[in-house]
C-alpha atoms as a PDB file:
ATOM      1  CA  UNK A   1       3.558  -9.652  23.739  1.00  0.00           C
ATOM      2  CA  UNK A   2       2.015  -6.835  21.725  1.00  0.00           C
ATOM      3  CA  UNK A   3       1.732  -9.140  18.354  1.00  0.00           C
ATOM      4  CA  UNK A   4       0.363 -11.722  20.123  1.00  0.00           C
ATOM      5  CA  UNK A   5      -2.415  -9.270  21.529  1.00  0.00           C
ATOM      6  CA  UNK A   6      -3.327  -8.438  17.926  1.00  0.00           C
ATOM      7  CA  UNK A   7      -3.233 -11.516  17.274  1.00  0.00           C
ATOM      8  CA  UNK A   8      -5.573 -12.713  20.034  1.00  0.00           C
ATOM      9  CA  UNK A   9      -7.855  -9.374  18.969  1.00  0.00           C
ATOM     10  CA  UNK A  10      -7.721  -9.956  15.178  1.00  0.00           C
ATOM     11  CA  UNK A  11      -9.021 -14.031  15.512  1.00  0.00           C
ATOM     12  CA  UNK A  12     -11.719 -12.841  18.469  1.00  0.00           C
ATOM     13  CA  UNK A  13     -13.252 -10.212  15.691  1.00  0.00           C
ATOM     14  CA  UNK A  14     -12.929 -12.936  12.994  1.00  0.00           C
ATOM     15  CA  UNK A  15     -14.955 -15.436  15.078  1.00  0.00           C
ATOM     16  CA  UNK A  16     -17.006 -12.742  16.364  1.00  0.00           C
ATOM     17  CA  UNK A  17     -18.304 -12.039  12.622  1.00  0.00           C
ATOM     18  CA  UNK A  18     -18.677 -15.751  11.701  1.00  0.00           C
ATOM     19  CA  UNK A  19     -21.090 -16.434  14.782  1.00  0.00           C
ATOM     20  CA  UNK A  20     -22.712 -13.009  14.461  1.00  0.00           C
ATOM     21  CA  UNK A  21     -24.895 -12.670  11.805  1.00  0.00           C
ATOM     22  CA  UNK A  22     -27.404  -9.765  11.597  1.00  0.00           C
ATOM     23  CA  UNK A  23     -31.091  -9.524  10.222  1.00  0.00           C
ATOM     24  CA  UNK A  24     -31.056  -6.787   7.923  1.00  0.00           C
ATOM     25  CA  UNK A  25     -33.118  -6.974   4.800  1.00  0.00           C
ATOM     26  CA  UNK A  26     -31.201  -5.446   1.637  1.00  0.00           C
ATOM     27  CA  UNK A  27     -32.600  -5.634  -2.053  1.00  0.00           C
ATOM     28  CA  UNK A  28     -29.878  -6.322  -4.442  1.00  0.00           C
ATOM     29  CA  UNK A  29     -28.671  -4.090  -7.301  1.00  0.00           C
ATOM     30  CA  UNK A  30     -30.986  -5.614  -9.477  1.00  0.00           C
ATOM     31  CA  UNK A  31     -34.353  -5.509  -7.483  1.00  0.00           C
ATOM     32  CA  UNK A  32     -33.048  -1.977  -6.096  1.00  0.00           C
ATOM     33  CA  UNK A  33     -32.455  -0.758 -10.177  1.00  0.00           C
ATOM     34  CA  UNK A  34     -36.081  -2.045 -10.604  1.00  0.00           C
ATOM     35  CA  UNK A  35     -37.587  -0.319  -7.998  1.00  0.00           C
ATOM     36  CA  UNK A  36     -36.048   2.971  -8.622  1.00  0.00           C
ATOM     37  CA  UNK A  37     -36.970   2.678 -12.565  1.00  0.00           C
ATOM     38  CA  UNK A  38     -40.703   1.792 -11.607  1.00  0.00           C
ATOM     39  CA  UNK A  39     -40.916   4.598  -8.963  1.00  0.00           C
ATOM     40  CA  UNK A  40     -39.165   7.198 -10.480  1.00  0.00           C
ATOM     41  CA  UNK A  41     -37.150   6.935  -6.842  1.00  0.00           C
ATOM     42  CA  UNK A  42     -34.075   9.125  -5.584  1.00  0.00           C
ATOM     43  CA  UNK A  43     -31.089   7.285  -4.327  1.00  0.00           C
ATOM     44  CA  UNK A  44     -29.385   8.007  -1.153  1.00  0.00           C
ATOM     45  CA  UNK A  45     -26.043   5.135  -0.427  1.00  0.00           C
ATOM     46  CA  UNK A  46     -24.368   4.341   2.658  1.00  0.00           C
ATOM     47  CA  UNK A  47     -20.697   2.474   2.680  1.00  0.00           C
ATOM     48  CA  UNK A  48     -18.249   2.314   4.936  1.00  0.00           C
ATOM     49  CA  UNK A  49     -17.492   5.966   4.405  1.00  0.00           C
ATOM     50  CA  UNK A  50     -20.028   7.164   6.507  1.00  0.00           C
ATOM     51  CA  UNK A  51     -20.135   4.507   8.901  1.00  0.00           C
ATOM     52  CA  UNK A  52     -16.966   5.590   9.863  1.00  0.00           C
ATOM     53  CA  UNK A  53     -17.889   8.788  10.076  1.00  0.00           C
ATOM     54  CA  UNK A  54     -21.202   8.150  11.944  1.00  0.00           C
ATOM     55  CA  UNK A  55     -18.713   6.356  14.586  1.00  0.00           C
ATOM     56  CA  UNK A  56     -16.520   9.627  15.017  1.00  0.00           C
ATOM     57  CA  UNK A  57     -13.531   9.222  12.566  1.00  0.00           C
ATOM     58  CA  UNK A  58     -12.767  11.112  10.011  1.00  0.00           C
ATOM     59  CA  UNK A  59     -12.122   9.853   6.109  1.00  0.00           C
ATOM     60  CA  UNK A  60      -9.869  11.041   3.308  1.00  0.00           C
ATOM     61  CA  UNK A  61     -12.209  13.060   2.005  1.00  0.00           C
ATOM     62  CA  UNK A  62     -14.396  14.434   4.891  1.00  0.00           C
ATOM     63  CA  UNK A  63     -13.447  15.572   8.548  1.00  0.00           C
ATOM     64  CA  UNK A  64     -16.043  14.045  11.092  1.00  0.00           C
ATOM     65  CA  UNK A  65     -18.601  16.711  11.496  1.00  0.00           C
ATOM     66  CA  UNK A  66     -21.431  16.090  14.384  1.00  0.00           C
ATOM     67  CA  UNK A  67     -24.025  17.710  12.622  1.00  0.00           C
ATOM     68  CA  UNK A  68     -23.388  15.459   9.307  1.00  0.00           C
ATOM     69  CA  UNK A  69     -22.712  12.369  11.755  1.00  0.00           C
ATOM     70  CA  UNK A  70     -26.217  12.335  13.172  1.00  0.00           C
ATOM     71  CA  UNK A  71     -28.145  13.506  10.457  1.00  0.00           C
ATOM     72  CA  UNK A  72     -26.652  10.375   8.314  1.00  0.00           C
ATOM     73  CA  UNK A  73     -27.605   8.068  11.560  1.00  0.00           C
ATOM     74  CA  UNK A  74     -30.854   9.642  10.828  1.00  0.00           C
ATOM     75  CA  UNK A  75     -31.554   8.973   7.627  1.00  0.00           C
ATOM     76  CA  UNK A  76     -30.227   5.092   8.302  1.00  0.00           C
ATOM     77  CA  UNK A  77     -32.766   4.300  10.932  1.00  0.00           C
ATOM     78  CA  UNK A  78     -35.786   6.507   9.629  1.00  0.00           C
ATOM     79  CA  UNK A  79     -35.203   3.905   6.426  1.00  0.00           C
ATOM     80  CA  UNK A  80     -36.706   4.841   2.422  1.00  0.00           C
ATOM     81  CA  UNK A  81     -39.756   6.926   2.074  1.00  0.00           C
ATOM     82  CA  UNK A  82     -42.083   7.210  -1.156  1.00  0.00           C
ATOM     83  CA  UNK A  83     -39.897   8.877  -3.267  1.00  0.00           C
ATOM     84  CA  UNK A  84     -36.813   8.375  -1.713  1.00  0.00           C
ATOM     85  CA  UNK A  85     -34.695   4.784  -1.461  1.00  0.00           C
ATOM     86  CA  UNK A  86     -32.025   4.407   1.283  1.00  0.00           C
ATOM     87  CA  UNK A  87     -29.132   2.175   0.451  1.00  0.00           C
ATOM     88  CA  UNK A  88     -27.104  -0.064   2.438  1.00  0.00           C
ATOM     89  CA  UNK A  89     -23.834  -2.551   1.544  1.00  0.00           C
ATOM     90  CA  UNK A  90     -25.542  -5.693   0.108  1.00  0.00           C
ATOM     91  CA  UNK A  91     -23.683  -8.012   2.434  1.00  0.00           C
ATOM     92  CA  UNK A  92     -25.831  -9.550   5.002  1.00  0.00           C
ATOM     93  CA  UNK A  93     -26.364 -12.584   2.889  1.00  0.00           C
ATOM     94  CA  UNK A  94     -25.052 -14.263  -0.133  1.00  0.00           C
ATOM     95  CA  UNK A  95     -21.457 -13.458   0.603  1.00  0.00           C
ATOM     96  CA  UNK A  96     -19.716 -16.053  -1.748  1.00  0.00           C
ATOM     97  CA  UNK A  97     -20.799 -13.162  -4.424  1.00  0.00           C
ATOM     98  CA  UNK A  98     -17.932 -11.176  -3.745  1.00  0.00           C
ATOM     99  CA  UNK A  99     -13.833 -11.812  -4.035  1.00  0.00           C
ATOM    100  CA  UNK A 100     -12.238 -12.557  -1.094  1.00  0.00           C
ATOM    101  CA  UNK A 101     -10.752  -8.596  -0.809  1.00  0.00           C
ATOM    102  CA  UNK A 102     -14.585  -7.780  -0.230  1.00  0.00           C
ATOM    103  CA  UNK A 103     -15.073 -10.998   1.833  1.00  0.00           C
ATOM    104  CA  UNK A 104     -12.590  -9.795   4.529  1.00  0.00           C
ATOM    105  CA  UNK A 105     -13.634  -6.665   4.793  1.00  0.00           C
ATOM    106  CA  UNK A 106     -16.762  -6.653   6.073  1.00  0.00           C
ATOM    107  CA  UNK A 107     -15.500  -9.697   7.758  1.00  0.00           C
ATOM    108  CA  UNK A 108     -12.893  -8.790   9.776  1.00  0.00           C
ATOM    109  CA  UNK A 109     -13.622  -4.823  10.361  1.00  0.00           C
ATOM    110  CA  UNK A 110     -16.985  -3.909   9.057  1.00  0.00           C
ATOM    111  CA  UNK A 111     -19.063  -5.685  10.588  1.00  0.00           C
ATOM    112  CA  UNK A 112     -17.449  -5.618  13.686  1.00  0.00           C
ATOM    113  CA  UNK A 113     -16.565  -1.803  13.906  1.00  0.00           C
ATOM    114  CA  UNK A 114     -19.689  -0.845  13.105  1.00  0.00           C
ATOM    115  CA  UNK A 115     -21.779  -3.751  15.486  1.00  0.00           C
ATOM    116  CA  UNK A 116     -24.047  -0.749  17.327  1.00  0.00           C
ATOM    117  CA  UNK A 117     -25.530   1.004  14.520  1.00  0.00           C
ATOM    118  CA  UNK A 118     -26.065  -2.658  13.177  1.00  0.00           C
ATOM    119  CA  UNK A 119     -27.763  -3.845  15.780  1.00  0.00           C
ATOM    120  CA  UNK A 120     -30.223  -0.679  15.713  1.00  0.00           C
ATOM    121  CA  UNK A 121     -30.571  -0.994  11.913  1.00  0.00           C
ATOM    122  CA  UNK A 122     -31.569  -4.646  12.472  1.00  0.00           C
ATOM    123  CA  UNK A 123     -34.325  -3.519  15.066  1.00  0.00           C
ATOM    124  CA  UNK A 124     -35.746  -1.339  13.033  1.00  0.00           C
ATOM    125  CA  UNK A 125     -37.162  -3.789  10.201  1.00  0.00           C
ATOM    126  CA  UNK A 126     -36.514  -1.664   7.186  1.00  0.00           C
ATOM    127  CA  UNK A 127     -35.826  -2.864   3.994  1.00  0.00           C
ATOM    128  CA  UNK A 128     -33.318  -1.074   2.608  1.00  0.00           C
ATOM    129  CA  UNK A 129     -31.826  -0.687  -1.383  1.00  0.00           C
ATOM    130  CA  UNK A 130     -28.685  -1.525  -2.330  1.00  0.00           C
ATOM    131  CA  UNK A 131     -25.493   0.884  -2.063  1.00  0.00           C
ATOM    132  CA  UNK A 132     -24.033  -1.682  -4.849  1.00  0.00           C
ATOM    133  CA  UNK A 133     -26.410  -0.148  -7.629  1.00  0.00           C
ATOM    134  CA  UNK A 134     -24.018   2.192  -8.657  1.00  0.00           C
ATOM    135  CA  UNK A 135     -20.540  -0.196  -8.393  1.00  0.00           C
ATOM    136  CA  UNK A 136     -21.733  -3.878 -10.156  1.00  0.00           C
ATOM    137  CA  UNK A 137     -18.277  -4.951 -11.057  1.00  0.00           C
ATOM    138  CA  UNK A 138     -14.752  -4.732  -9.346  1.00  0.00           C
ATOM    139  CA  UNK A 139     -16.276  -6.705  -5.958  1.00  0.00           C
ATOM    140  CA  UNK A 140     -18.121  -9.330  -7.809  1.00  0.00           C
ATOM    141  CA  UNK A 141     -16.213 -12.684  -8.482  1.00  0.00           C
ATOM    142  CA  UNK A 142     -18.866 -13.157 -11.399  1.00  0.00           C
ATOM    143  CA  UNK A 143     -18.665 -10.796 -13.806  1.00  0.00           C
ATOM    144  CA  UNK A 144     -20.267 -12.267 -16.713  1.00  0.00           C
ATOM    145  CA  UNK A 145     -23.537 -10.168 -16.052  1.00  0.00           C
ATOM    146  CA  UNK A 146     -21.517  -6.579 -15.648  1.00  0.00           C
ATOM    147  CA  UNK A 147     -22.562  -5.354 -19.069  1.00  0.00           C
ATOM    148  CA  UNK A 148     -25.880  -5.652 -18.837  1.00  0.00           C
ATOM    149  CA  UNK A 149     -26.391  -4.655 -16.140  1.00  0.00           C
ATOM    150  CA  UNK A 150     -24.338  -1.172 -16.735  1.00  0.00           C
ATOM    151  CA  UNK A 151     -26.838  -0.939 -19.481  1.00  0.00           C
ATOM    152  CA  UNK A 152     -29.881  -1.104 -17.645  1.00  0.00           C
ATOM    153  CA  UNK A 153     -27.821   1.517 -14.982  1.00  0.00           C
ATOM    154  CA  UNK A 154     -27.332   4.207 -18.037  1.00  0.00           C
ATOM    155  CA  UNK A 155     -31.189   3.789 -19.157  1.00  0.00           C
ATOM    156  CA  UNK A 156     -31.551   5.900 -16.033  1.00  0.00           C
ATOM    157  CA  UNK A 157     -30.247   9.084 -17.963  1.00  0.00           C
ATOM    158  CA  UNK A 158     -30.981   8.045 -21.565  1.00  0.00           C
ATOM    159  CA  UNK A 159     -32.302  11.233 -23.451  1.00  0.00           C
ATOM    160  CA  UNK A 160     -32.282  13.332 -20.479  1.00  0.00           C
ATOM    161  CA  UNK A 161     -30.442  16.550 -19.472  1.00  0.00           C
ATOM    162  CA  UNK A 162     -28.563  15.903 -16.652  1.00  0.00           C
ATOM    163  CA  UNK A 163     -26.689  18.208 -13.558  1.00  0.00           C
ATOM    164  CA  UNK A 164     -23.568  16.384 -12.240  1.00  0.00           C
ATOM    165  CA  UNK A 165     -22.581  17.578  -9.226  1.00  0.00           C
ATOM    166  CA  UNK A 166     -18.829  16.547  -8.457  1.00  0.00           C
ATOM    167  CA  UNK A 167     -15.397  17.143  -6.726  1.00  0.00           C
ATOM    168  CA  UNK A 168     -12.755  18.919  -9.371  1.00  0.00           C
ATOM    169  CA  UNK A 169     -10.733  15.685 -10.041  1.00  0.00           C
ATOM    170  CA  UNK A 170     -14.167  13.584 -10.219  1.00  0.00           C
ATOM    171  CA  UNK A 171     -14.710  14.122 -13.785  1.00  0.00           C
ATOM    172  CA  UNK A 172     -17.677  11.564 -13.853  1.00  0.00           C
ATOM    173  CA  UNK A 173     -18.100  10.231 -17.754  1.00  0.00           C
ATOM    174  CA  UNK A 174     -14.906  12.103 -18.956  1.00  0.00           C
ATOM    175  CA  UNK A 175     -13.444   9.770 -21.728  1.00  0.00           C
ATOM    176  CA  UNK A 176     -15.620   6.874 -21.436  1.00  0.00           C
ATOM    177  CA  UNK A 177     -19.759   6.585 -22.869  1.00  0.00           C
ATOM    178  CA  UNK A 178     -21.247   6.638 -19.290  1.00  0.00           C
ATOM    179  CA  UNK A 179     -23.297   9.173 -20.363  1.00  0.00           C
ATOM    180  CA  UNK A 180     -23.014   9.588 -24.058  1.00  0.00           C
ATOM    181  CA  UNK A 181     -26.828   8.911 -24.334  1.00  0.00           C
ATOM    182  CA  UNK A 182     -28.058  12.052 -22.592  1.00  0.00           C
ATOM    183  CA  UNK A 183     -29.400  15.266 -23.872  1.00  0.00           C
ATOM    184  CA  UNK A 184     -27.328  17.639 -22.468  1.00  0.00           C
ATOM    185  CA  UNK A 185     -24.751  17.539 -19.250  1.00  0.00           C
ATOM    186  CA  UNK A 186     -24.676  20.352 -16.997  1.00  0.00           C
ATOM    187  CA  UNK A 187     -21.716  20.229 -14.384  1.00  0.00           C
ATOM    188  CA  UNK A 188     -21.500  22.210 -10.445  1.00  0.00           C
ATOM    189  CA  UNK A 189     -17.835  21.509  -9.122  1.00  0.00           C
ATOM    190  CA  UNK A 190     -17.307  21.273  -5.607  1.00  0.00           C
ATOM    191  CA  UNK A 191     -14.698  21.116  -3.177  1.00  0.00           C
ATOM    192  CA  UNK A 192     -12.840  17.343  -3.277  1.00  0.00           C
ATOM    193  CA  UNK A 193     -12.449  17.403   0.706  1.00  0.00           C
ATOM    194  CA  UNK A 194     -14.948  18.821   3.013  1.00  0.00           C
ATOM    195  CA  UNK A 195     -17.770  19.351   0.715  1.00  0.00           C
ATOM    196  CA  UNK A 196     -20.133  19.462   3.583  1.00  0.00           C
ATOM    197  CA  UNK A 197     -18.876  23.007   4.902  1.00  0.00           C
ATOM    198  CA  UNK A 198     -19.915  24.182   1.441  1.00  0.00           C
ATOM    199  CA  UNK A 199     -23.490  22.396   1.535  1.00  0.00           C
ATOM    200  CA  UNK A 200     -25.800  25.326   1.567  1.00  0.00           C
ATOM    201  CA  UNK A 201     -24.131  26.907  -1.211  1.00  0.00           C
ATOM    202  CA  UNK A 202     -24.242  23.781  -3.131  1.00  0.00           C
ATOM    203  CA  UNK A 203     -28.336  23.488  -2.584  1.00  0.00           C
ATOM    204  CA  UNK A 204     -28.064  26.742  -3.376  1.00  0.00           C
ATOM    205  CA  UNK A 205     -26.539  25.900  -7.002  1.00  0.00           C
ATOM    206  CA  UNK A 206     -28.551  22.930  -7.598  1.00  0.00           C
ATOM    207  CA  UNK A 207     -31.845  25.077  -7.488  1.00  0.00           C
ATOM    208  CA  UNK A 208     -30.786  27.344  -9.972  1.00  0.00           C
ATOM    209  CA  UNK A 209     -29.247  25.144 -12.282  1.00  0.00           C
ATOM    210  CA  UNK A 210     -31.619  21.628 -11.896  1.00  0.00           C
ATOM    211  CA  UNK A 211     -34.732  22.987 -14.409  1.00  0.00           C
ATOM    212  CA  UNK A 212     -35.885  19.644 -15.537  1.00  0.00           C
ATOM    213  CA  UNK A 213     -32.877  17.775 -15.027  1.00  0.00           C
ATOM    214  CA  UNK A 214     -32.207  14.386 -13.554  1.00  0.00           C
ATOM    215  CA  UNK A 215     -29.258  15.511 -10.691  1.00  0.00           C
ATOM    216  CA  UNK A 216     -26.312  13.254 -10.601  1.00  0.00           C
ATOM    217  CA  UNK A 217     -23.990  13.593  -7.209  1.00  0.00           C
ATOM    218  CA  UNK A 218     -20.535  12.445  -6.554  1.00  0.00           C
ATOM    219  CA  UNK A 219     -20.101  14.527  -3.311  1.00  0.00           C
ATOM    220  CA  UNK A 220     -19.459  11.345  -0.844  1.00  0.00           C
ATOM    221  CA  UNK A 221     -21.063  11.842   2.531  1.00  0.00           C
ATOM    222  CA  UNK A 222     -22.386  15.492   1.610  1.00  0.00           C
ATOM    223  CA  UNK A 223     -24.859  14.078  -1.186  1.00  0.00           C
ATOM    224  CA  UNK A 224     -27.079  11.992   1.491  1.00  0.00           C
ATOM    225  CA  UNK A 225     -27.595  15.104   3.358  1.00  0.00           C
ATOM    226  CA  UNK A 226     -27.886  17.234   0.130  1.00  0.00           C
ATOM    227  CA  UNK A 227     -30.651  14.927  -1.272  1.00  0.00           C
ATOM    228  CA  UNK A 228     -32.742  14.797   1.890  1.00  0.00           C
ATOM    229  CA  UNK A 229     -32.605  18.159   2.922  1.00  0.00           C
ATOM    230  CA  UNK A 230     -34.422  18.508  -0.573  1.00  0.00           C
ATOM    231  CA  UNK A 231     -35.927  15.809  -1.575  1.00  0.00           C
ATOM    232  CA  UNK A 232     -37.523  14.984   2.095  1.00  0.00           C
ATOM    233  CA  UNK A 233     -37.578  18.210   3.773  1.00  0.00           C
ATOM    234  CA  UNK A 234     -38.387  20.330   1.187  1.00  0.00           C
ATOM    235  CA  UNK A 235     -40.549  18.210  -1.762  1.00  0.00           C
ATOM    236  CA  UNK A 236     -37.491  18.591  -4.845  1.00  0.00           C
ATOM    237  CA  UNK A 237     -39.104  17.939  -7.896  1.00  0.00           C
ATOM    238  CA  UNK A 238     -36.364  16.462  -9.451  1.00  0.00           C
ATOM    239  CA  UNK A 239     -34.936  12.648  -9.200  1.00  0.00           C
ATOM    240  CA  UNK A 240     -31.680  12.946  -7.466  1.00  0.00           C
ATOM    241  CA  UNK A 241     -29.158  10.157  -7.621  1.00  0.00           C
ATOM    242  CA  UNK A 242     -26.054   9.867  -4.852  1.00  0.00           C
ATOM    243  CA  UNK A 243     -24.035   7.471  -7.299  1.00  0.00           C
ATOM    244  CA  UNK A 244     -20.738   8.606  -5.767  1.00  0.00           C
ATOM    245  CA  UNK A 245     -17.020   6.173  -7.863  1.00  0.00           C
ATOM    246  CA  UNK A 246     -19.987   5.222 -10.587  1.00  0.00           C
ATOM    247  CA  UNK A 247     -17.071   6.132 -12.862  1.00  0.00           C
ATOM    248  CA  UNK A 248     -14.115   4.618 -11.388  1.00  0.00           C
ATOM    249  CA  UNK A 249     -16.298   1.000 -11.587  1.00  0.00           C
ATOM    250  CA  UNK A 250     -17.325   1.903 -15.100  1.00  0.00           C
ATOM    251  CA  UNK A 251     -13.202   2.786 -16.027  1.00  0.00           C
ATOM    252  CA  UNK A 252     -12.487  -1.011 -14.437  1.00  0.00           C
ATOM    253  CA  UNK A 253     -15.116  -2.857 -16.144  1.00  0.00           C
ATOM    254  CA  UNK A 254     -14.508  -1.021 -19.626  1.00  0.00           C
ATOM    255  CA  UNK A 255     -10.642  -1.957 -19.652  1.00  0.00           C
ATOM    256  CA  UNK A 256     -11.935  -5.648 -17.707  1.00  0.00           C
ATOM    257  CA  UNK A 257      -9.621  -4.480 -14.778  1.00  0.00           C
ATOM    258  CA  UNK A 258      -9.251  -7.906 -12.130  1.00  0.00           C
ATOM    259  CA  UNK A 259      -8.351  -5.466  -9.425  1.00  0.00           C
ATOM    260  CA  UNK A 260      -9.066  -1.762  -8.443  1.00  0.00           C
ATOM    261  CA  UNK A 261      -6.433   0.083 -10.710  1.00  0.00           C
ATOM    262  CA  UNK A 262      -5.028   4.006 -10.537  1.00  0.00           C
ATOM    263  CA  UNK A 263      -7.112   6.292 -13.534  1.00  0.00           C
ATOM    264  CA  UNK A 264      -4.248   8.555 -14.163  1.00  0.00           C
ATOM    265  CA  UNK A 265      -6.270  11.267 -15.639  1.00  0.00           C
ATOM    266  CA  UNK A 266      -9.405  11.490 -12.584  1.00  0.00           C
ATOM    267  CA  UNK A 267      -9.947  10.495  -8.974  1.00  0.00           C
ATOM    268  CA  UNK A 268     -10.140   7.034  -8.882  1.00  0.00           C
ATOM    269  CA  UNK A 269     -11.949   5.222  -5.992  1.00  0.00           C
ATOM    270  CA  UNK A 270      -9.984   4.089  -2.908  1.00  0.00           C
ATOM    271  CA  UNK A 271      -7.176   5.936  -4.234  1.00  0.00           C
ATOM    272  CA  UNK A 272      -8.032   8.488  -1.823  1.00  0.00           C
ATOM    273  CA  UNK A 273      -5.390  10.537  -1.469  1.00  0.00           C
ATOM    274  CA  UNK A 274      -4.133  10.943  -5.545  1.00  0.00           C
ATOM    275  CA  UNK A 275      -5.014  14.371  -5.915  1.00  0.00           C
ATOM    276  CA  UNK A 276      -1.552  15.482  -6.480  1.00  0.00           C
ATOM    277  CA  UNK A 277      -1.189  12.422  -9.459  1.00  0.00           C
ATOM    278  CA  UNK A 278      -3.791  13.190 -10.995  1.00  0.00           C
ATOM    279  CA  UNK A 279      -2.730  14.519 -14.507  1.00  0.00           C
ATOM    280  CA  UNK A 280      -6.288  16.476 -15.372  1.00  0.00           C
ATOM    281  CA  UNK A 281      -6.879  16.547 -19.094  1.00  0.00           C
ATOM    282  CA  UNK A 282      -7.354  19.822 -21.196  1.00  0.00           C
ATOM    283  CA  UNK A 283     -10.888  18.825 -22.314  1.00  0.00           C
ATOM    284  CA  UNK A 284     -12.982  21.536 -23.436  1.00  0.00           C
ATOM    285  CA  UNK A 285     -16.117  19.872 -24.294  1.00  0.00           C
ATOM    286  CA  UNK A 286     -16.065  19.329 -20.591  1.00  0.00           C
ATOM    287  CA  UNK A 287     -15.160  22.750 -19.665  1.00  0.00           C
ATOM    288  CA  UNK A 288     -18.024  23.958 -21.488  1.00  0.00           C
ATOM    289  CA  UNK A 289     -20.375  21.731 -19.515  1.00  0.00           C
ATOM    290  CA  UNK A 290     -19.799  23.212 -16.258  1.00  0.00           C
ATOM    291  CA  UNK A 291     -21.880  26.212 -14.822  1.00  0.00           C
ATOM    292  CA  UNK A 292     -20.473  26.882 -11.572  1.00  0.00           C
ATOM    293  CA  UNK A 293     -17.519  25.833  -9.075  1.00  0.00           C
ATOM    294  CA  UNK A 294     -17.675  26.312  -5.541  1.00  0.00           C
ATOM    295  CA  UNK A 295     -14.323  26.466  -3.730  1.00  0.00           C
END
């Protein structure tokens, strides 16, 4: 009796997203790159992540935290401002883009989990960037345009110093030419789980080590907050850039992966709990690049 419950529950959500279709207005990666290159913009991305987490749950990498919750729904509803573009998953239209993996996810739980928020985001009439700019390959049934696209992504930091700010076992642009066309790299580490307890201190960081530099984060739901208690509240001069697995989609389309693979020597994106498999490699050029780890 149970199964067929499931069953009963599982079609119902199915036919639930087919009929219900919402009216939210998101750029794709290419009209959101162009934007932010025109305007100089900062980029704050939502995923599923921190939907969940607006909903109450916790994720992998983040306990649910009220404060972080609401400030997140915030941000959603309240939409871009002038200098800042807010980011959604490029999936009310055009589905047939994306491989059926991607298909059925928003499918058969996203859209349905998440139908509240949804239907607030649709009544507010924002036009939102998309949270795709930073991962243009491993969803995409098309790949053909992957590389140039990348390309235009990296003309973002070309000749500029840059601050990552990242988890230990991130290691964003370690072994690959992600950013092998910047000045100078400048790393903060910061905690892989439950960066947001650590938030002030990380703000803290950032001011004293951002000096003309474009700031890079890969601090999952943390970064949103991080960029618009700066950027908003507080008028950051520097463009700030929440690009979160950038390098796990860069590792897949550089070795022309099909499918979301395990990087054995980093975190590697939806592999969220291989912290104890990842083999971290002695690299000192790396080493020498960071400025400050907060544990």
């Amino acid at each position: 009796m149970k199964n067929i419950l499931n069953k009963i529950k599982k079609l119902g959500i199915i036919l639930w997203s087919k009929i219900r279709k919402y009216n939210i207005t998101v750029m794709d990666n290419y009209e959101s790159l162009k934007l932010v290159k025109n305007k100089g913009l900062s980029i704050i991305r939502f995923g599923d992540g921190e939907f969940d987490i607006i909903r109450g749950n916790d994720i992998p990498y983040q306990v649910y935290n009220s404060a972080l919750a609401n400030k997140m729904q915030k941000l959603i509803l309240k939409g871009s401002t002038d200098d800042v573009l807010i980011c959604l998953p490029d999936v009310f239209e055009k589905m047939n883009r994306y491989n059926k993996k991607c298909r059925d996810f928003y499918d058969k739980q996203f859209f349905y989990q998440n139908r509240k928020i949804l239907k607030d985001i649709e009544n507010t009439k924002n036009i939102y960037g998309s949270t795709f700019i930073s991962r243009p390959y491993i969803d995409l049934k098309d790949k053909s345009q992957s590389k140039e696209y990348f390309e235009e992504l990296k003309s973002l930091w070309y000749g500029k110093d840059i601050l990552i700010v990242e988890g230990k076992y991130t290691r964003s642009g370690e072994g690959n030419d992600l950013f092998s066309k910047t000045n100078s790299i400048s790393r903060i580490i910061v905690p892989s789980k439950n960066a947001f307890d650590k938030k002030n201190r990380i703000e803290q960081a950032i001011r004293k080590y951002a000096k003309n530099k474009l700031v890079l984060l890969m601090v999952g739901p943390t970064a949103k907050i991080i960029i618009s208690d700066l950027k908003i509240d507080d008028n950051f001069p520097n463009q700030m850039f929440d690009i979160g697995h950038i390098d796990s989609e860069y590792e897949w389309f550089k070795m022309k992966a099909k499918e979301k693979v395990k990087i054995p020597h980093k975190h590697t994106a939806e592999f969220n709990y291989d912290d104890d498999k990842v083999v971290l490699v002695d690299d000192k050029v790396y080493l020498k690049e960071i400025k400050e780890i907060i544990d």
